[in-house]
Every structure is written in structure tokens, then in C-alpha cells.
Protein backbone atom coordinates (compact mmCIF):
# COMPACT_ATOMS: atom_id res chain seq x y z
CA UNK A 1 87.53 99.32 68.04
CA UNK A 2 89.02 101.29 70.91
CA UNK A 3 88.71 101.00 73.96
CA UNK A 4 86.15 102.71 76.11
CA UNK A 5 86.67 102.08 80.11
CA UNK A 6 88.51 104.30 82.25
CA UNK A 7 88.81 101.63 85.18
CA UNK A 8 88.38 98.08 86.04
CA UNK A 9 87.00 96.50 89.24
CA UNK A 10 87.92 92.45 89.35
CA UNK A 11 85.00 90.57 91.32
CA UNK A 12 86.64 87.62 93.96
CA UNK A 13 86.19 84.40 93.68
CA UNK A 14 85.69 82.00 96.67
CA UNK A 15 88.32 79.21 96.74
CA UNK A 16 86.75 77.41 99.51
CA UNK A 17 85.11 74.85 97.22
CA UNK A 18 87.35 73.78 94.14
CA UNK A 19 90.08 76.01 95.18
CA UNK A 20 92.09 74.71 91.59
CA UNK A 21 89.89 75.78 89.06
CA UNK A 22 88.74 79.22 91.18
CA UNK A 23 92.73 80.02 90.78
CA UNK A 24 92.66 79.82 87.13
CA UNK A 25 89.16 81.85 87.19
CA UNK A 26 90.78 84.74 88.99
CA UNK A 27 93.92 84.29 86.81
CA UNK A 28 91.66 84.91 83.73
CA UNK A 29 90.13 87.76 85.47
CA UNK A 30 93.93 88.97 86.21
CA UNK A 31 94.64 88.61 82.76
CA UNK A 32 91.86 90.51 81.34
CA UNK A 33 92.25 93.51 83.85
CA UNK A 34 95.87 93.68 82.91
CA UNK A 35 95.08 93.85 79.19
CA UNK A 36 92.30 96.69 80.29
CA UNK A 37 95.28 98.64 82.10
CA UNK A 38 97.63 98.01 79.22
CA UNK A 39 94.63 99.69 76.42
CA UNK A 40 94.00 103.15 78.72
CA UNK A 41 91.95 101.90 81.96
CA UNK A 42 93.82 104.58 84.67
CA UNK A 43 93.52 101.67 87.49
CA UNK A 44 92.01 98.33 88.39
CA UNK A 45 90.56 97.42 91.78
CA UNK A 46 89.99 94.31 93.92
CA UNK A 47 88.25 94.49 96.89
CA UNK A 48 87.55 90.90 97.95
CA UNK A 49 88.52 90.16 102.05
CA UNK A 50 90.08 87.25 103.25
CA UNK A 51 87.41 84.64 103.54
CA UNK A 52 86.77 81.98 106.18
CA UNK A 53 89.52 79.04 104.84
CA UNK A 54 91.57 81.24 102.67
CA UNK A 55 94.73 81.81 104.07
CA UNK A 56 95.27 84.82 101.77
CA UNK A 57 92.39 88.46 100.79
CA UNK A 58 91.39 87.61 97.51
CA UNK A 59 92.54 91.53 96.99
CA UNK A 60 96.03 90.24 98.04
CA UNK A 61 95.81 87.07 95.37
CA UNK A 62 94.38 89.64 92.91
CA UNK A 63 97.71 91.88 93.50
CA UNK A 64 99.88 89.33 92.92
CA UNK A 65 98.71 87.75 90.15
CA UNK A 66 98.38 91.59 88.21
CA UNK A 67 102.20 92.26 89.82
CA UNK A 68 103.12 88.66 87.54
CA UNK A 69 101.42 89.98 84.67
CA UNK A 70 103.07 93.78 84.62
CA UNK A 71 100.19 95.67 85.57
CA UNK A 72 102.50 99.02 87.69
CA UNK A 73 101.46 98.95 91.59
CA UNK A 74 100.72 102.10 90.98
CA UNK A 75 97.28 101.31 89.29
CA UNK A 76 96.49 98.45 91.52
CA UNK A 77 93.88 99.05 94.46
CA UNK A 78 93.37 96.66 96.61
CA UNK A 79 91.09 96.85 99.63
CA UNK A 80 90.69 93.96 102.33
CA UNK A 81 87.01 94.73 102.27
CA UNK A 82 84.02 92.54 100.58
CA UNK A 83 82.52 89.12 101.58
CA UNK A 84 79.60 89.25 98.88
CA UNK A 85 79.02 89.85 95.41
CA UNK A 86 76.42 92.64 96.95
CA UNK A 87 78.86 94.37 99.22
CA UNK A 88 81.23 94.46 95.91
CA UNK A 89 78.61 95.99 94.10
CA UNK A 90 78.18 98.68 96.36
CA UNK A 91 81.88 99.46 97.53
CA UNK A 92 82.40 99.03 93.99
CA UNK A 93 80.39 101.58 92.93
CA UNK A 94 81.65 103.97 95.52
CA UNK A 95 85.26 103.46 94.76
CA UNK A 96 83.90 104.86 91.27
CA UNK A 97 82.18 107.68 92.34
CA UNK A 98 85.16 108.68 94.59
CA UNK A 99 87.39 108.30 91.19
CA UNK A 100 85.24 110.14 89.00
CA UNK A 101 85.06 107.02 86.64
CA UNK A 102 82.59 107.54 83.99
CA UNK A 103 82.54 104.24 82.62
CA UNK A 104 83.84 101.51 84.68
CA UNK A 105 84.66 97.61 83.45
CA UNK A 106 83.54 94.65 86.07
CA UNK A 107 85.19 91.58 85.56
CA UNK A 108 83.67 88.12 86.77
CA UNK A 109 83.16 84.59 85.25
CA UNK A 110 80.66 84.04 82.58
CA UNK A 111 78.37 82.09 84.99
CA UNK A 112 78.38 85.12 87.78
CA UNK A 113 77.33 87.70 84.77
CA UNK A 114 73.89 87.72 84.89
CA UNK A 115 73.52 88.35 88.83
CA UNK A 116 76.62 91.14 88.93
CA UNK A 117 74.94 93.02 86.23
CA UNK A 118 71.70 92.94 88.14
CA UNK A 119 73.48 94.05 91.46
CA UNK A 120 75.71 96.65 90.33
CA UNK A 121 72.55 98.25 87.88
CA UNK A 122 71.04 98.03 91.43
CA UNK A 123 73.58 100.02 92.72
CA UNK A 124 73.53 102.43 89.66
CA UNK A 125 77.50 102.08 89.21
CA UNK A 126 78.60 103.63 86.06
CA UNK A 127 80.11 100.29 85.00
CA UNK A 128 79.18 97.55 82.67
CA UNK A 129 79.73 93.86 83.59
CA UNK A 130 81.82 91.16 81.75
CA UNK A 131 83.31 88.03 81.75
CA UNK A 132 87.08 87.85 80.88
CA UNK A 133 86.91 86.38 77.10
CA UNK A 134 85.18 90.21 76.03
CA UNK A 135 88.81 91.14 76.68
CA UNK A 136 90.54 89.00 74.16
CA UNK A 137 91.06 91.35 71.61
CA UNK A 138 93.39 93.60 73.81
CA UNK A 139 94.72 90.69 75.69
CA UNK A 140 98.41 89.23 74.40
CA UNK A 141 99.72 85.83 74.34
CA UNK A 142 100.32 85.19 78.16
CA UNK A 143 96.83 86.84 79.04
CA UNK A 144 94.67 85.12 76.24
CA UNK A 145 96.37 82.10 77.57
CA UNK A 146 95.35 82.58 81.42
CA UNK A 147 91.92 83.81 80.54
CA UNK A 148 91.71 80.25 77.83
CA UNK A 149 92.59 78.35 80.79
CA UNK A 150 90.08 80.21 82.87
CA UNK A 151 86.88 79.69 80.96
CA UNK A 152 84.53 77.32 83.35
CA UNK A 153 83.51 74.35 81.66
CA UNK A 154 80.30 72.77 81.15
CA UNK A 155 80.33 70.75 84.49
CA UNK A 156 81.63 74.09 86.44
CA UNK A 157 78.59 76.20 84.73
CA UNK A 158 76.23 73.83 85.61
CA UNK A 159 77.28 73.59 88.82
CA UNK A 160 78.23 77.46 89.13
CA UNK A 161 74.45 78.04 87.77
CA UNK A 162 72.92 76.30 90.33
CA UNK A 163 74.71 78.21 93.03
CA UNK A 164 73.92 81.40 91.27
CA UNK A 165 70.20 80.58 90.74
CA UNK A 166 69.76 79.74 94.68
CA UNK A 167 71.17 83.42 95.31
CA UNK A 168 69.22 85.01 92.89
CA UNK A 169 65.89 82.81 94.28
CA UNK A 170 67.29 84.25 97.98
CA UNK A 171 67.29 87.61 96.73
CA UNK A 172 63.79 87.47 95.11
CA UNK A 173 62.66 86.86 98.79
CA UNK A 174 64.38 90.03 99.97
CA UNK A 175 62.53 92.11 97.12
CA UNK A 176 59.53 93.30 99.45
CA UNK A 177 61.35 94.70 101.68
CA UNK A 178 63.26 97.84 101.45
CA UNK A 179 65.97 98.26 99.22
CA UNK A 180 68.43 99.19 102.15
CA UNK A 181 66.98 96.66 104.09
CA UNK A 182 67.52 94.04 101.61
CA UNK A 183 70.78 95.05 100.49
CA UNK A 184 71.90 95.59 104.33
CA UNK A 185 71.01 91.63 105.10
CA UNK A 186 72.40 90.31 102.21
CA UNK A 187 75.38 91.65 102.76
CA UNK A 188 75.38 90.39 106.74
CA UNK A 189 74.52 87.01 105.33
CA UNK A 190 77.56 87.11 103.34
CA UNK A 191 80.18 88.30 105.83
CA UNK A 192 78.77 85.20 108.67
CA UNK A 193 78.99 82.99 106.09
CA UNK A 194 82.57 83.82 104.32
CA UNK A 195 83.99 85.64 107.00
């Protein structure tokens, strides 16, 4: 089966609250991208800011873990940018447009899936949505051992879906209003809160 993205875009991952396990997450997501670059994907991007209690942009993490893996700095972008998986979705989308990517590749955990996929549709990127294990078959050995390692486990899904389903219920209470509008707070709410 070849392969069919021309870029990647990795999603950040907070590390405020089990910063252990969120390192191997966005080693898995490393790990994937790189085997995306490696199969014909021209770059991959990470746009994540430093968050409140980081000491480090999850763009900057992101560079350095794709730097360990091989991936040419020359097809890295990172941008200090995003607090939220909204404001992702739409810089995210933009940094496509600008590219003239046709069909971009969004990496995030399993758990995260359903909401990104909702977001970025929202934000009609030309991208699909997927967690890092829909890599595997281009991965090698080192990468299908970080993304292995990074697969949530039952405790961190349930706990991970409860978090999502709380921003998905906040969300459906920003649906009246307009899109902008909606989009516009959301992503407010999510630079007081991480940033």
C-alpha cells in the first residue's frame, strides 16, 4: 500500500499532569511522523507553545525527539504557537494551505482522535486524523518500538476519555453561537489556562 500524505502535523501533548507517560505519547507520535517523513511526507510540523509548568515548547520537545530519530531539520517546522487542540486545528490548517498540502496526516493519541477529527473537519483542513499505531507498517524497529511504548493503556484511556468528553460537552455549549465566536473563546480558554 503506498503511501498517500504529503505532510504531517504532530498534535502536543500537555505534560503538566503525568508528565512520564505524556513523554512516551509524544515519543510515539515522534516516531510515527519520522516513519511518515522517511515514506515521502515533504515535512512534519509541531506547533505546540510552551505551556504553563513546562519548562520546554512542546514544538521544541517535538524537534528533538524527530532530530534523535533522523528526521533532516530541514523538514522539521516548529512554531512556538498553540495552547489548544482548537488553535492547532486552525494554525494547522493554515500552515497547509500556505504549503499547498493536498492531503495532510495529523498525529495524536488514540483517545484525542475522535475530538481532532471533529475540530480539524471544522476547520476544513485537507488532513485526515490518526493515532500513531496507523503508522506501523512504515515505521522500523526503533519507531514501532517508541510508538509500542506509547500506546495509552486502559487506565490512561479511561482517564484520557473523561477529559476528552468534558471538552467535547464544553464545546457542545459553544455550538449556538457563532462559529468564530465559538472557536475564538475556546481558543482564549485554552491559552489562560495552559499559558
Amino acid at each position: 500500500m503506498a503511501f498517500h500524505f504529503d505532510a504531517v502535523l504532530v498534535m502536543g501533548k500537555e505534560l503538566r499532569r503525568d508528565p512520564e507517560r505524556a513523554r512516551r505519547e509524544l515519543r510515539a507520535r515522534a516516531a510515527a511522523a519520522s516513519a511518515a517523513v522517511r515514506a515521502g511526507a515533504s515535512f512534519v510540523a509541531s506547533l505546540e507553545a510552551k505551556l504553563a509548568g513546562q519548562d520546554e515548547s512542546g514544538c521544541d520537545l517535538m524537534f528533538d525527539l524527530l532530530r534523535e530519530l533522523g528526521v533532516p531539520e530541514a523538514a522539521i517546522v516548529r512554531a512556538s504557537l498553540t495552547r489548544s487542540t482548537r488553535e492547532e486545528a486552525v494554525l494547522g490548517t493554515s500552515l497547509f494551505e500556505e504549503r499547498g498540502v493536498q492531503r495532510g496526516l495529523v498525529l495524536t493519541a488514540r483517545y484525542h482522535v475522535p475530538r481532532t477529527r471533529r475540530l480539524f473537519r471544522e476547520a476544513h483542513a485537507p488532513a485526515e486524523v490518526h493515532a500513531p499505531e496507523g503508522l506501523w507498517r512504515w515505521a522500523n524497529e526503533r519507531e514501532r518500538a517508541w510508538i509500542r511504548e506509547g500506546e495509552p493503556d486502559a487506565a490512561a484511556m479511561g482517564a484520557e476519555g473523561r477529559t476528552e468528553a468534558l471538552f467535547s460537552l464544553l464545546e457542545g455549549a459553544l455550538r449556538p453561537l457563532p462559529v468564530a465566536l465559538a472557536g475564538m473563546i475556546e481558543i482564549r480558554a485554552g491559552a489562560w489556562l495552559r499559558g
